[in-house]
PDB file of N, CA and C in Angstrom:
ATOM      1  N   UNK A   1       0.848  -1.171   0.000  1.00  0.00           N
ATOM      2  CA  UNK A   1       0.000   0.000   0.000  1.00  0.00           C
ATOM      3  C   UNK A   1       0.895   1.237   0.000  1.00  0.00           C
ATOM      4  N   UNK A   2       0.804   1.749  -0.737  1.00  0.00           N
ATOM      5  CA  UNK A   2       1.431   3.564  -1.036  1.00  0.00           C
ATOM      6  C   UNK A   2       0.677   4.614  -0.547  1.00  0.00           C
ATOM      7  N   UNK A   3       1.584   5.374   0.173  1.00  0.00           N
ATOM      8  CA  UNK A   3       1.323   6.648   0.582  1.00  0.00           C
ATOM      9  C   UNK A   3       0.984   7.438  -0.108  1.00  0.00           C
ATOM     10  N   UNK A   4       0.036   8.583   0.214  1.00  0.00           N
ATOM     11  CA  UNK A   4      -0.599   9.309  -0.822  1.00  0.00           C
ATOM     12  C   UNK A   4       0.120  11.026  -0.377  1.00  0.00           C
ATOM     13  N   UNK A   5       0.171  11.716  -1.287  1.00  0.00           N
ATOM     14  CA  UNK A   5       0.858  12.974  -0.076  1.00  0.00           C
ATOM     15  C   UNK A   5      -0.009  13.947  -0.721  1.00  0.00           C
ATOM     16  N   UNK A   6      -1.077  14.768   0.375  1.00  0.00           N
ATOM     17  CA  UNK A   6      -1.873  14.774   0.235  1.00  0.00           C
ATOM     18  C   UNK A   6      -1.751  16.687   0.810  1.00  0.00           C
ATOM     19  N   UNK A   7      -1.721  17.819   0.040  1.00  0.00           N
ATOM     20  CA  UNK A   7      -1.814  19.159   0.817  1.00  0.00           C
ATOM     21  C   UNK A   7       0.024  19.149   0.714  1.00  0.00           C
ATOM     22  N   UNK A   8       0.187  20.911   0.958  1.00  0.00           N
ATOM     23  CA  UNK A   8       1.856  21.016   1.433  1.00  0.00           C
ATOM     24  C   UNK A   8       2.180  21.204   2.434  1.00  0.00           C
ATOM     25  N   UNK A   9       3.997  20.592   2.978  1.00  0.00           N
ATOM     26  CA  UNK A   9       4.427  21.319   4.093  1.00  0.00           C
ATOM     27  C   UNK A   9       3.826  22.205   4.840  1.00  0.00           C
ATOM     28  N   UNK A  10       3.622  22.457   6.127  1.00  0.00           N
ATOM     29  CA  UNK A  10       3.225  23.932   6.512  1.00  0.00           C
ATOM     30  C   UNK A  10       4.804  23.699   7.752  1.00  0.00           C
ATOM     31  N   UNK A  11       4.954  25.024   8.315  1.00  0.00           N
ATOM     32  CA  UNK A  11       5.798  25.308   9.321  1.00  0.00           C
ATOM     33  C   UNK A  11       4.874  24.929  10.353  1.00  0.00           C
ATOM     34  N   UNK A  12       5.433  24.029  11.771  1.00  0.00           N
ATOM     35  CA  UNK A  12       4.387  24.164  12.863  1.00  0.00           C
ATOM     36  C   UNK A  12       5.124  24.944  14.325  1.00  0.00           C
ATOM     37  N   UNK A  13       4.191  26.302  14.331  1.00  0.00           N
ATOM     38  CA  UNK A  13       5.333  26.917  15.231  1.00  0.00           C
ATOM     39  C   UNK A  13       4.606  26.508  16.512  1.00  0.00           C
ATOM     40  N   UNK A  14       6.064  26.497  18.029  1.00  0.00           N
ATOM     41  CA  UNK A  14       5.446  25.951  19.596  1.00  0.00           C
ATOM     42  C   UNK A  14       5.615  27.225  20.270  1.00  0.00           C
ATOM     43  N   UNK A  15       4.613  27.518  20.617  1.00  0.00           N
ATOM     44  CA  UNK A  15       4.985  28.718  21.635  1.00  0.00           C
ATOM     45  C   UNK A  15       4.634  27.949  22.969  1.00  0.00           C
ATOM     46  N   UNK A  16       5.419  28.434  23.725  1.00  0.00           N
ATOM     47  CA  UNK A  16       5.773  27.849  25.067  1.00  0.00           C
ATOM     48  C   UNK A  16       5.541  28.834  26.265  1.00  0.00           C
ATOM     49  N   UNK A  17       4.425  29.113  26.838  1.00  0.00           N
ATOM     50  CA  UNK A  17       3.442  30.218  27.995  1.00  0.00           C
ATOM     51  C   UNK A  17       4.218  29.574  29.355  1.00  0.00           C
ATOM     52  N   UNK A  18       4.073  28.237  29.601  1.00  0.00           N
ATOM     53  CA  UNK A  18       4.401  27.923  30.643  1.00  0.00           C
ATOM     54  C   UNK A  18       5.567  27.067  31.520  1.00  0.00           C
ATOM     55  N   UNK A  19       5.689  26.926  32.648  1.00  0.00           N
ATOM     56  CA  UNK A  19       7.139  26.214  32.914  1.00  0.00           C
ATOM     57  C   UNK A  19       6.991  25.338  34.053  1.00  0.00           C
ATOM     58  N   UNK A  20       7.941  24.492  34.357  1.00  0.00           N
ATOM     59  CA  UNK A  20       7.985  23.800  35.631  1.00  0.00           C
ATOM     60  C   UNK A  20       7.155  24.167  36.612  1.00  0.00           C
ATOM     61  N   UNK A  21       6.524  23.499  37.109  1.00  0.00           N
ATOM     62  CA  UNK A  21       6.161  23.650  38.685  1.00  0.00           C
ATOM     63  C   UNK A  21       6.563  22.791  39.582  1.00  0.00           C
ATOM     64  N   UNK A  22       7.066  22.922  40.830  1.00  0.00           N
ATOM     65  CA  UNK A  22       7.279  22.508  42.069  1.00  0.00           C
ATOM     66  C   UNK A  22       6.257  22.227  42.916  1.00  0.00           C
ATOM     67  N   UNK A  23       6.523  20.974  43.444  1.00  0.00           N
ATOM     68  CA  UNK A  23       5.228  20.371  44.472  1.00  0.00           C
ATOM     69  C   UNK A  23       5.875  21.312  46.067  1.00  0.00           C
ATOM     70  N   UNK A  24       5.253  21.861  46.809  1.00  0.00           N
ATOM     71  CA  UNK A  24       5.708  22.474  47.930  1.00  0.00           C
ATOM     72  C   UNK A  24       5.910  21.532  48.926  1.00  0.00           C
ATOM     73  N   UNK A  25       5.380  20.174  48.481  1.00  0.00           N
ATOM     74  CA  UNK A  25       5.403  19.193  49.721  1.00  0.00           C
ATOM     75  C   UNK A  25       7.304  18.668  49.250  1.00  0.00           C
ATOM     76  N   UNK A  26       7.338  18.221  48.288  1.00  0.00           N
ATOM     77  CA  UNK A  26       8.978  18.168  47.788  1.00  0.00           C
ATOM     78  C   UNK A  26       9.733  19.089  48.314  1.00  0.00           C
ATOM     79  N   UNK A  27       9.244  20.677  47.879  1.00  0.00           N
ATOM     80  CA  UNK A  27      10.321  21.447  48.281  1.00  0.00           C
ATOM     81  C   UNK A  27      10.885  20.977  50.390  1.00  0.00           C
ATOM     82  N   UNK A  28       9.979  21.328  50.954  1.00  0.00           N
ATOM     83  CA  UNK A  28       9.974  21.337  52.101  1.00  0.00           C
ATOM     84  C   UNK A  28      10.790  19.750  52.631  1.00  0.00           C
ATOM     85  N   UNK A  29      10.619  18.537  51.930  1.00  0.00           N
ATOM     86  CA  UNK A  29      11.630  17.487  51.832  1.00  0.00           C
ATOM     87  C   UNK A  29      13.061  17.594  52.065  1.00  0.00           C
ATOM     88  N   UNK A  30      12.687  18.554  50.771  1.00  0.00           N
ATOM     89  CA  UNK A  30      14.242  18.832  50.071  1.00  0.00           C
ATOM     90  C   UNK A  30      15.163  19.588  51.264  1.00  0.00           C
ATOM     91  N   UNK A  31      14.354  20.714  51.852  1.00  0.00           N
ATOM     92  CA  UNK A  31      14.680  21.790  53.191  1.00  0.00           C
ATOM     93  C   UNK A  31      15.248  21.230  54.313  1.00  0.00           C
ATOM     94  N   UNK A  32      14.456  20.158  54.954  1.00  0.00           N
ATOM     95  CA  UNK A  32      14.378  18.974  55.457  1.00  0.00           C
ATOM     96  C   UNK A  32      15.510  18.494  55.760  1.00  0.00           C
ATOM     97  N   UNK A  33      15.931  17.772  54.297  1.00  0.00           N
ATOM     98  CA  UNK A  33      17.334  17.149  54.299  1.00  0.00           C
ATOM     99  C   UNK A  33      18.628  18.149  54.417  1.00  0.00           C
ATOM    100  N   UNK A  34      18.629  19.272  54.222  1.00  0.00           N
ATOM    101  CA  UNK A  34      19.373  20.571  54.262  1.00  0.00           C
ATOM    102  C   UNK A  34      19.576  20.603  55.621  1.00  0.00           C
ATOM    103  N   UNK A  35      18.533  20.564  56.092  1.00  0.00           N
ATOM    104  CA  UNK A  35      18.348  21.568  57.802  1.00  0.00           C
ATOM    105  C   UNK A  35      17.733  20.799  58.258  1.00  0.00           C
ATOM    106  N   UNK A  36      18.171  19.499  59.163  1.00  0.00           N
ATOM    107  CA  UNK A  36      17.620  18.591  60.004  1.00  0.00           C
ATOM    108  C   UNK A  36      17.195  19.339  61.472  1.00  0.00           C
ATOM    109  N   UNK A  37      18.354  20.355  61.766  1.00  0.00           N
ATOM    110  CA  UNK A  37      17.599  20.665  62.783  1.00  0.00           C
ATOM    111  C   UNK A  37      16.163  21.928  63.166  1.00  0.00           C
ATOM    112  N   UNK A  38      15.658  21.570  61.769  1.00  0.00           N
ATOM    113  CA  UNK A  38      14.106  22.808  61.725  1.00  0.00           C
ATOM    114  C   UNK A  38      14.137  23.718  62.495  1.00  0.00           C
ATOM    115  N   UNK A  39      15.268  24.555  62.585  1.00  0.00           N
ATOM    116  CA  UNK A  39      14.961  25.898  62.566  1.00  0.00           C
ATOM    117  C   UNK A  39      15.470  26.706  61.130  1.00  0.00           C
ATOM    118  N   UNK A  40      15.262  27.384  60.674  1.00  0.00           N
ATOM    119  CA  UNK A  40      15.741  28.537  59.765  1.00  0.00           C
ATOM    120  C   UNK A  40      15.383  30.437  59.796  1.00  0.00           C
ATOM    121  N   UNK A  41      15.978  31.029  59.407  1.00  0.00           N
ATOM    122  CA  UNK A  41      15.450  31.935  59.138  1.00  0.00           C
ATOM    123  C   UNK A  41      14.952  32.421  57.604  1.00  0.00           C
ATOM    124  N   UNK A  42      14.525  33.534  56.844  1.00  0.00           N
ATOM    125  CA  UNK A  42      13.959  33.199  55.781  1.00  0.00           C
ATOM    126  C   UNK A  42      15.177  33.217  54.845  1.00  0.00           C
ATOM    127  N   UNK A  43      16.180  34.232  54.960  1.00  0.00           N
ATOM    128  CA  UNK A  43      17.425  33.832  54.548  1.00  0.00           C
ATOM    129  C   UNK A  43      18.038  33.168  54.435  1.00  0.00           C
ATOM    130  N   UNK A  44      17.788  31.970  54.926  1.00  0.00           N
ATOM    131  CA  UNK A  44      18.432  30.382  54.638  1.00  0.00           C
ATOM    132  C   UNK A  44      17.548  30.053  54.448  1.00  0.00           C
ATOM    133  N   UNK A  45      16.401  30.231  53.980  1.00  0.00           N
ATOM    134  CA  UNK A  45      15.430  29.950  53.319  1.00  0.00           C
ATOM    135  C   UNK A  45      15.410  29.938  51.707  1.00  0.00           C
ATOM    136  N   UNK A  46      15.683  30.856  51.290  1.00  0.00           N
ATOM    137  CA  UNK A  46      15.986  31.635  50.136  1.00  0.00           C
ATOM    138  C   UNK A  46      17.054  30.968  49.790  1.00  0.00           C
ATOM    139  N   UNK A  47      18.167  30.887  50.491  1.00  0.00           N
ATOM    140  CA  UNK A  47      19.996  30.261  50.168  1.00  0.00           C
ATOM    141  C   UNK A  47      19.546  28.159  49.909  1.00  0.00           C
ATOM    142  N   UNK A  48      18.696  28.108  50.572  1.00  0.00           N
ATOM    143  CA  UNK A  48      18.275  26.772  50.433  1.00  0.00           C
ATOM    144  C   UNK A  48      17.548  26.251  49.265  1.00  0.00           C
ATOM    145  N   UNK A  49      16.330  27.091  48.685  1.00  0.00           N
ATOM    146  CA  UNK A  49      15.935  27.105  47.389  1.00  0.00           C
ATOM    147  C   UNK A  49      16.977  27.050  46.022  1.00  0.00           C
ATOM    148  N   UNK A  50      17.692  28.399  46.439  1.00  0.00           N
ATOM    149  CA  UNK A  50      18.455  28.858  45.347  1.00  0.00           C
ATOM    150  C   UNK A  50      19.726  27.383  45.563  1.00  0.00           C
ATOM    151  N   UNK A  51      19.809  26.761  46.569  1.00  0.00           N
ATOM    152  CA  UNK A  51      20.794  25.304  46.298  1.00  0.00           C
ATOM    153  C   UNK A  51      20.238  24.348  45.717  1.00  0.00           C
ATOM    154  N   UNK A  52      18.730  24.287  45.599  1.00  0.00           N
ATOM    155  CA  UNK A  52      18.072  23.300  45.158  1.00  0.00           C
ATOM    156  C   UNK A  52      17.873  23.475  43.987  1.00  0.00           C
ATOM    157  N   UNK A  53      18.037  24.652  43.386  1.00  0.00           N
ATOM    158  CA  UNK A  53      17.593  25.405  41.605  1.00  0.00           C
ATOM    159  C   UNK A  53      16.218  26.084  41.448  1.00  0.00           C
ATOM    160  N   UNK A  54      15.793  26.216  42.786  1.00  0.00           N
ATOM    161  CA  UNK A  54      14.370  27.281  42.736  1.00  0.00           C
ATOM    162  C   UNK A  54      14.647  28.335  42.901  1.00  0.00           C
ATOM    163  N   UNK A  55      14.731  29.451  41.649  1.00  0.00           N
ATOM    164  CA  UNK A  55      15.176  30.765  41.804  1.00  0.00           C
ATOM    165  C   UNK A  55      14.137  31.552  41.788  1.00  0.00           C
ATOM    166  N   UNK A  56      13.012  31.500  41.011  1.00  0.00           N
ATOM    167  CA  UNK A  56      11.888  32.251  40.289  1.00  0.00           C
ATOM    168  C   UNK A  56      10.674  31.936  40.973  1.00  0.00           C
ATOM    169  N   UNK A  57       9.962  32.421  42.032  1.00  0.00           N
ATOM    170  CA  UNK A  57       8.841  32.317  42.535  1.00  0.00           C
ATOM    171  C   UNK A  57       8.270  33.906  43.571  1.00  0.00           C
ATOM    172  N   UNK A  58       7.161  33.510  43.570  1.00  0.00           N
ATOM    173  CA  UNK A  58       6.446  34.948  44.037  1.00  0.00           C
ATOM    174  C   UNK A  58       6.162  34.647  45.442  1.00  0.00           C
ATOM    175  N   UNK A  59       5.802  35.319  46.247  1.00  0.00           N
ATOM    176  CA  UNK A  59       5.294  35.928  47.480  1.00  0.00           C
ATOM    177  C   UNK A  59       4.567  34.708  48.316  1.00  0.00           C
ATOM    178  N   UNK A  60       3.746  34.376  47.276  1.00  0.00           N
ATOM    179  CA  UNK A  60       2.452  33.711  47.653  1.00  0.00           C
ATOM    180  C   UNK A  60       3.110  32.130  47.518  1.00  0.00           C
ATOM    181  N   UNK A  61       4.024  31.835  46.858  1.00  0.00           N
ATOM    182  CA  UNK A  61       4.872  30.281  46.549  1.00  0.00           C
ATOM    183  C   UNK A  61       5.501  30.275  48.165  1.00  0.00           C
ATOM    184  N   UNK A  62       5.879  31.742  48.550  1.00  0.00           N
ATOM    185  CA  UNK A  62       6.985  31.553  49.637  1.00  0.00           C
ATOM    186  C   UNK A  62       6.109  31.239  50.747  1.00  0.00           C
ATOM    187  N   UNK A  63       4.820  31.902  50.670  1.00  0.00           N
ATOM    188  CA  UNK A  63       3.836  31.804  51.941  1.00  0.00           C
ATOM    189  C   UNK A  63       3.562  30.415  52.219  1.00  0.00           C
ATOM    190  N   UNK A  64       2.956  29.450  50.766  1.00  0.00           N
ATOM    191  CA  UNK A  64       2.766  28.211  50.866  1.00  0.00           C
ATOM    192  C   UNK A  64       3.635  27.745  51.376  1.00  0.00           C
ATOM    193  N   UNK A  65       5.064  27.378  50.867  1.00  0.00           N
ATOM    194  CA  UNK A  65       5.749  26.778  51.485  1.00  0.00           C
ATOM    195  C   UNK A  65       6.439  27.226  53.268  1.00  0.00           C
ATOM    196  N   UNK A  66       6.552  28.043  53.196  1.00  0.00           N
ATOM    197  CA  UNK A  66       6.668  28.728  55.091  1.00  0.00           C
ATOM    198  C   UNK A  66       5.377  27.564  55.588  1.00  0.00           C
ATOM    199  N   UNK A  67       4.300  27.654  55.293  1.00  0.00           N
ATOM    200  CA  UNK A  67       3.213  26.794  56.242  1.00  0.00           C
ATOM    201  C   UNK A  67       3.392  25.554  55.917  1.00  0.00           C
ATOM    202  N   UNK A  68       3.810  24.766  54.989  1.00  0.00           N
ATOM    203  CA  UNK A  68       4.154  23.314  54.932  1.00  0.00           C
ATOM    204  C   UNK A  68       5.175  23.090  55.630  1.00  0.00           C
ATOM    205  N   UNK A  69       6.184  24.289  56.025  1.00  0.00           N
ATOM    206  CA  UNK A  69       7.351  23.955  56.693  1.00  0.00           C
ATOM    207  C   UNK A  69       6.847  23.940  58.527  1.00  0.00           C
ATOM    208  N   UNK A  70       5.822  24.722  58.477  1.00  0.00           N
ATOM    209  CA  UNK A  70       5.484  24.668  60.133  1.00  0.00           C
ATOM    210  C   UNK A  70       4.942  24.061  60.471  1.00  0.00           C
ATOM    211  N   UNK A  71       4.160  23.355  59.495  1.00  0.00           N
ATOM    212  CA  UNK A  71       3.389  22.423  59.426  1.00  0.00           C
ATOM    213  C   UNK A  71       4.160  20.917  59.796  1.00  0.00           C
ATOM    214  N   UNK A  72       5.726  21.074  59.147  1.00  0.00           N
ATOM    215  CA  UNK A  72       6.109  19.425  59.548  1.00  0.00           C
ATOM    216  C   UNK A  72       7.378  20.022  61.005  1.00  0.00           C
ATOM    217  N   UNK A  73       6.924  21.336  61.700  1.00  0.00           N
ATOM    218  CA  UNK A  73       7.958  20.858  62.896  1.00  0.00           C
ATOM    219  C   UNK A  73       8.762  22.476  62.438  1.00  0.00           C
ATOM    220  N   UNK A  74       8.983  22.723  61.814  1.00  0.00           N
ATOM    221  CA  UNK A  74      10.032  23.765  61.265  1.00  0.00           C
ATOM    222  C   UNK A  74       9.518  25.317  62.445  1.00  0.00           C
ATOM    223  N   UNK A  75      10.393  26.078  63.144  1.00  0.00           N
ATOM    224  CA  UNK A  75      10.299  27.431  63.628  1.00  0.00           C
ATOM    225  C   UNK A  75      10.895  28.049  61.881  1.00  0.00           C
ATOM    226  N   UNK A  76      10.484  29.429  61.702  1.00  0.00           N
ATOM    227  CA  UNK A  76      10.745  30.272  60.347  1.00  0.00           C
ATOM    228  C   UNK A  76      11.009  31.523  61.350  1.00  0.00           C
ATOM    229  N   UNK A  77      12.592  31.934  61.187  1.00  0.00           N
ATOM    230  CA  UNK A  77      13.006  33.509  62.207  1.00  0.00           C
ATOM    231  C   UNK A  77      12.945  34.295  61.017  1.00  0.00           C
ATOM    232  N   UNK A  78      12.524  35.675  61.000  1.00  0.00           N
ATOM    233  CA  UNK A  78      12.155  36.469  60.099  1.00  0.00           C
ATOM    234  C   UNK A  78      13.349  37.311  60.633  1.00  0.00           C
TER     235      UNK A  78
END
């Protein structure tokens, strides 16, 4: 059976809107294994992300994760 070729080439362009997301329950794992002894302040907070390759997040990413962290035991010194 032979292929029929049917219409021309077109270009198919990808536009790409969106990116990775992070589970906050992982991140806080990840913190975890960093800082066994659950305390931090948010500055080793930040230094802890940025070791893990989470550079790019907003306000509201940091809030979530602060309460998953108090949530498993963690003090957060501001």
């Amino acid at each position: 059976m032979a292929l029929n070729k049917r219409g021309s080439p077109s270009k198919i362009q990808v536009v790409k809107n969106a990116g990775f997301t992070v589970d906050p329950n992982f991140l806080a794992e990840m913190v975890l294994k960093q800082v066994p002894k659950k305390s931090l302040s948010v500055d080793q907070l930040h230094a802890a992300l940025k070791s893990i390759g989470v550079v790019n997040y907003g306000s509201d990413d940091m809030n979530v994760l602060i309460d998953r962290l108090k949530a498993i035991g963690f003090t957060i010194l501001k």
